[in-house]
Protein backbone atom coordinates (compact mmCIF):
# COMPACT_ATOMS: atom_id res chain seq x y z
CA UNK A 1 -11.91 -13.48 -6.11
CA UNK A 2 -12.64 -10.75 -3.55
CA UNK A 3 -10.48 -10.23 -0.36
CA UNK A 4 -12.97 -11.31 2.77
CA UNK A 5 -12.59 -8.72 5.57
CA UNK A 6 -14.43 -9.52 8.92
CA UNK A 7 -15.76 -6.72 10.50
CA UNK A 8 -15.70 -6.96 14.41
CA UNK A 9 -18.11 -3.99 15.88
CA UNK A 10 -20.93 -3.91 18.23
CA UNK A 11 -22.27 -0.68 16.75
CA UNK A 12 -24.43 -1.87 13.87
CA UNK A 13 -24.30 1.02 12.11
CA UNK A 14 -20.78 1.82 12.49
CA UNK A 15 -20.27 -1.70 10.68
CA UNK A 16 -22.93 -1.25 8.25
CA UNK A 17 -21.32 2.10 7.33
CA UNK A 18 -17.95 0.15 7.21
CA UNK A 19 -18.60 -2.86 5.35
CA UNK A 20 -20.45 -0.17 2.52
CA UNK A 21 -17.00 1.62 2.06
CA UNK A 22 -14.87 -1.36 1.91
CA UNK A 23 -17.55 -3.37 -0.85
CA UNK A 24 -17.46 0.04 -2.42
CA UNK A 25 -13.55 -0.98 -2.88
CA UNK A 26 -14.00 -4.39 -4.51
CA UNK A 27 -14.24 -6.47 -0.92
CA UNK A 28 -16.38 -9.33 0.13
CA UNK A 29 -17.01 -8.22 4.32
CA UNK A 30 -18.53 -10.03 7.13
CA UNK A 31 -19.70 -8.57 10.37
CA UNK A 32 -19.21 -10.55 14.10
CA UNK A 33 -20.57 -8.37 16.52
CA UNK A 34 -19.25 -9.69 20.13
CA UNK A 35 -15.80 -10.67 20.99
CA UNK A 36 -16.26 -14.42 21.73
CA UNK A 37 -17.65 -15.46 18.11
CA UNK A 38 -14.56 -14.25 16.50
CA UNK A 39 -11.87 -16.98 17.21
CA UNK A 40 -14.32 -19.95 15.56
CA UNK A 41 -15.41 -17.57 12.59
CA UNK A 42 -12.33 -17.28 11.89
CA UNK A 43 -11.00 -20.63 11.91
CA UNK A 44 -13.72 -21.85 9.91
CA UNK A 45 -13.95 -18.90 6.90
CA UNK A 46 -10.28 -17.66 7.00
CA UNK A 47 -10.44 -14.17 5.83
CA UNK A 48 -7.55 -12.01 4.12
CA UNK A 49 -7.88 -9.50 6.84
CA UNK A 50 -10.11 -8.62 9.91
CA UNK A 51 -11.26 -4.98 11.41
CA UNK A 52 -11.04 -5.93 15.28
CA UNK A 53 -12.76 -3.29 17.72
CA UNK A 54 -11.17 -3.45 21.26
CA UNK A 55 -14.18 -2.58 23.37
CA UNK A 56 -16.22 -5.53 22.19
CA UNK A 57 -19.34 -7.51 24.37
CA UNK A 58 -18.55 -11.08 25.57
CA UNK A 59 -14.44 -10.62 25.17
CA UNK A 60 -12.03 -7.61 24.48
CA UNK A 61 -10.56 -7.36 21.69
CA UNK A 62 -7.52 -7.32 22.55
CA UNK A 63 -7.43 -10.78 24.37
CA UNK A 64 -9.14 -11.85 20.96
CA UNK A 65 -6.05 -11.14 18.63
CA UNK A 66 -3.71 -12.42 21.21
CA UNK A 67 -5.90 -15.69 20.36
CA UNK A 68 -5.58 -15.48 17.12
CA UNK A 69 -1.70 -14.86 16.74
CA UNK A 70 -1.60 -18.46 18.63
CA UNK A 71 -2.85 -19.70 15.31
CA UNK A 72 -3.29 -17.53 12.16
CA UNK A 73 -1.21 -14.88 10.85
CA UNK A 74 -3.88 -13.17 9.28
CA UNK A 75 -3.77 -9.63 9.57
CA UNK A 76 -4.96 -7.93 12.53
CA UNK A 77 -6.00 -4.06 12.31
CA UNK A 78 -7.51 -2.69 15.67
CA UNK A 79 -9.67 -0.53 15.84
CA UNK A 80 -10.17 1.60 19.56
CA UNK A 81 -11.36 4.53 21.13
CA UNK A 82 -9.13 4.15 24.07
CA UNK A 83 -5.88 6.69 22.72
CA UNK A 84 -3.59 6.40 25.20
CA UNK A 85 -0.21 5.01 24.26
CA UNK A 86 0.35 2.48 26.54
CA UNK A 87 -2.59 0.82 24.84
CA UNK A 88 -1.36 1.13 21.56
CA UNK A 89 1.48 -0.45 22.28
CA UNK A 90 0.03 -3.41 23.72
CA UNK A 91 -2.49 -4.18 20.93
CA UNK A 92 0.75 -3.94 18.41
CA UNK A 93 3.02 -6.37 20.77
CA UNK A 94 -0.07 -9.01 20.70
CA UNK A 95 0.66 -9.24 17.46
CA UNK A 96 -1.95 -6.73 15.53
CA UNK A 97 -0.83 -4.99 12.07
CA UNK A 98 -2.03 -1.88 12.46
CA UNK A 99 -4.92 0.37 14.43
CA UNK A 100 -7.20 2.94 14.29
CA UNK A 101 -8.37 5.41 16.55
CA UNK A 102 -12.00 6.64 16.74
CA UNK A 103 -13.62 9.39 15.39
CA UNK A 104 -12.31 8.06 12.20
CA UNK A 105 -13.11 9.03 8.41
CA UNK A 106 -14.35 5.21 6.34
CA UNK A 107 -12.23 6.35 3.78
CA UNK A 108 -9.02 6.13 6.21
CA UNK A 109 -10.28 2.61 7.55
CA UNK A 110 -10.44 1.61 3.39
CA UNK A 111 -6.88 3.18 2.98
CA UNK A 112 -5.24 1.23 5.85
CA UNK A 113 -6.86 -1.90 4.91
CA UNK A 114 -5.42 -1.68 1.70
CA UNK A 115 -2.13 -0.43 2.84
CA UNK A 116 -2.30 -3.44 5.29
CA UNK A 117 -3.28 -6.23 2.66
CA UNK A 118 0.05 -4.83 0.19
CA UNK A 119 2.36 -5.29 2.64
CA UNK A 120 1.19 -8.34 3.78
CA UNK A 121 0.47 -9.97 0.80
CA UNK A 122 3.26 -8.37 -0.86
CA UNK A 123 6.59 -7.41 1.03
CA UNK A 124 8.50 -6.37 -2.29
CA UNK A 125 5.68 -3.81 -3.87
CA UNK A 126 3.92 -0.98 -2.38
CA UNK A 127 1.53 0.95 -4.23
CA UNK A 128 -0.64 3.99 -3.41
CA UNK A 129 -2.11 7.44 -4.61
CA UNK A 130 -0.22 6.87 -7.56
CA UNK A 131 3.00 5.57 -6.25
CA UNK A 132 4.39 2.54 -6.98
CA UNK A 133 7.57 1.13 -4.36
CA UNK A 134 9.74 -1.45 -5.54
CA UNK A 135 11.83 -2.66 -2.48
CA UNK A 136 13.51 -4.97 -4.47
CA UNK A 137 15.48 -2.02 -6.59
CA UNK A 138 14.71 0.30 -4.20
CA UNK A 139 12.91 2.11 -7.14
CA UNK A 140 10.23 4.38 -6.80
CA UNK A 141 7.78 5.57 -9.47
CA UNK A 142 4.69 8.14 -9.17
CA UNK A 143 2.12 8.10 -12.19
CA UNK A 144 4.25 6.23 -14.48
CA UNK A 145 7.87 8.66 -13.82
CA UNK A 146 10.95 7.85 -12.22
CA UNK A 147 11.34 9.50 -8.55
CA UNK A 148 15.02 9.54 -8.07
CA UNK A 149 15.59 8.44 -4.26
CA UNK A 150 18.60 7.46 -2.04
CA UNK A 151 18.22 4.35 -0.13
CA UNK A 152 17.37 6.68 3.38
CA UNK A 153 14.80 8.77 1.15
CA UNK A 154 13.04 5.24 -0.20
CA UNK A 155 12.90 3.74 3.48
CA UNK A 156 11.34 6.50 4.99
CA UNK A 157 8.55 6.93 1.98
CA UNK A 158 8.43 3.21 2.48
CA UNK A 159 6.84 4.16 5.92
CA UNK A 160 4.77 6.94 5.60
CA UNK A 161 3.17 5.36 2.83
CA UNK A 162 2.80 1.56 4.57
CA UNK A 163 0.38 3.44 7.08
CA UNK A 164 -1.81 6.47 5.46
CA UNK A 165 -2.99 8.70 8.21
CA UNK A 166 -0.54 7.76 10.83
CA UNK A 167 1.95 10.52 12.34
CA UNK A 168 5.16 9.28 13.32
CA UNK A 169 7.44 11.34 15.35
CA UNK A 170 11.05 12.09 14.14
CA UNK A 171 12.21 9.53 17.01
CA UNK A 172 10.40 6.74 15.56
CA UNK A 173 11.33 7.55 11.81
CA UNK A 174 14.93 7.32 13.14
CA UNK A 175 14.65 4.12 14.55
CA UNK A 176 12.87 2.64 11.72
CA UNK A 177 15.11 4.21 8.83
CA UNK A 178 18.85 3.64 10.57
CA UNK A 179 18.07 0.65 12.39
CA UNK A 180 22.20 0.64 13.24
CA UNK A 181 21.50 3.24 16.24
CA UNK A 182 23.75 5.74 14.69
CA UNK A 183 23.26 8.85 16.08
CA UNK A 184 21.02 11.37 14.34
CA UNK A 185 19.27 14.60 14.82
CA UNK A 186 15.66 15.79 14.42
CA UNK A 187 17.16 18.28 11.35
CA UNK A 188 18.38 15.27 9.41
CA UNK A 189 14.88 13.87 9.15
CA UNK A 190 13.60 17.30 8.47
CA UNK A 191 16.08 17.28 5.99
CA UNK A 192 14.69 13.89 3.83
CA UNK A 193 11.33 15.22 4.31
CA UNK A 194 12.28 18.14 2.48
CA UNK A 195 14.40 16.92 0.06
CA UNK A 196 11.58 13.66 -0.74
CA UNK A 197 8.67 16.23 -0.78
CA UNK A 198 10.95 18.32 -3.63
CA UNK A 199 11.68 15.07 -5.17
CA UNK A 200 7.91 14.13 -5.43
CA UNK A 201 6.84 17.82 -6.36
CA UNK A 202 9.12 17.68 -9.69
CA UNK A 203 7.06 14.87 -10.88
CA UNK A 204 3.85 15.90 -9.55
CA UNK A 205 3.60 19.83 -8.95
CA UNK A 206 1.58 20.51 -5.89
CA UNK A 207 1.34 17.58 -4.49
CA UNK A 208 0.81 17.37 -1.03
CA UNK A 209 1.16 13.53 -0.41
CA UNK A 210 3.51 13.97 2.72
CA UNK A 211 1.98 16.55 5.51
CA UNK A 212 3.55 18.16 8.35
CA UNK A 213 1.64 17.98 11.79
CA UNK A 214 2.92 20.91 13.77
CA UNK A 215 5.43 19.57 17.05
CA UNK A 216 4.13 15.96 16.05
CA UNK A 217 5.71 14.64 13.10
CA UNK A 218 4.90 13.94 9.52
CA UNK A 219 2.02 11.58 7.95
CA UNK A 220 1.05 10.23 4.02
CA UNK A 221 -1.91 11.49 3.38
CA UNK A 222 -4.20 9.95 0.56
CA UNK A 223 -5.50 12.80 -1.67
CA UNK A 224 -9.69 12.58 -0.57
């Protein structure tokens, strides 16, 4: 059976153009178009995922998924035009999975849907472009061959590859991957990234899975 992914967006042919993409990848979608029809659709159909725009008519979208969390765990990816931090940090502590910030390519909304559904469906297994992550055995494969990684190296590909697109800063990857607070500098992270990138280049020459954005940080990239 097909995941069902509710699309929430007031711009028909945004959601049109959506919902195309993401049947073009095997899913069943739905589109709500206004904020205040979104709590009882979902109640009553229970989807496997739902595409919430913030900047919806009739009720925001964020006051919608803070709803939501009071009664589903389904996950949440937001979707937003409004880029300021402040606001991505309060869509994330209401409780969504994920978001997206407009102009945005369908093909990255398909990507972090699926991303989203495999680590929410599936906490042990990652797979993408390719790689397959076994957190269990901290194993890592990439088209069927071993990709020898330390436990630091595994965690941090863990990351990148949990949210395609997504730039994280050296900061946050060193909160995320040494969650004891030891202290460590911007080189060391350089340092996996280099090391992981040769690690994935042995097995696949030329790959260029993990980018660098220039005095941000460093993203997963899905090849187009």
């Amino acid at each position: 059976m097909s995941e069902k992914i509710l699309i929430v967006e007031d711009e028909p042919k945004l959601a049109t153009l959506l919902a195309e993409y993401l049947k073009a990848s095997g899913f069943e979608t739905f589109i709500v178009d206004n904020g205040t029809d979104v709590v009882p659709w979902i109640r009553d159909q229970k989807p496997d995922l739902v595409l919430l725009d913030v900047m919806l008519p009739g009720r925001s979208g964020l006051d919608v998924c803070k709803e939501i969390r009071t009664f589903s765990s389904v996950p949440v990816i937001l979707v937003t035009a409004r880029v300021e931090e402040i606001d991505r940090l309060i869509g994330l502590e209401l409780g969504a999975d994920d978001y997206i910030c407009k102009p945005f390519s369908p093909r990255e909304v398909v990507a972090r849907v699926k991303a989203v559904l495999l680590r929410t469906n599936d906490g042990r297994t990652m797979r993408a472009e390719g790689l397959v992550l076994d957190e269990q055995r901290y194993q890592a494969t990439l088209n069927g061959n071993d990709v020898e990684l330390t436990a630091v190296e595994f965690k941090l590909l863990q990351l990148l590859v949990a949210h395609p697109g997504r730039i994280f800063g050296r900061q946050h990857i060193m909160e995320k991957i040494y969650p004891d607070d030891r202290f460590v500098s911007d080189r060391t992270v350089d340092s996996h990234i280099k090391k992981l990138r040769r690690k994935i280049e042995a097995v696949d020459p030329g790959s260029t899975l993990i980018q660098s954005v220039y005095g941000v940080g460093y993203k997963f990239e899905p090849e187009p």
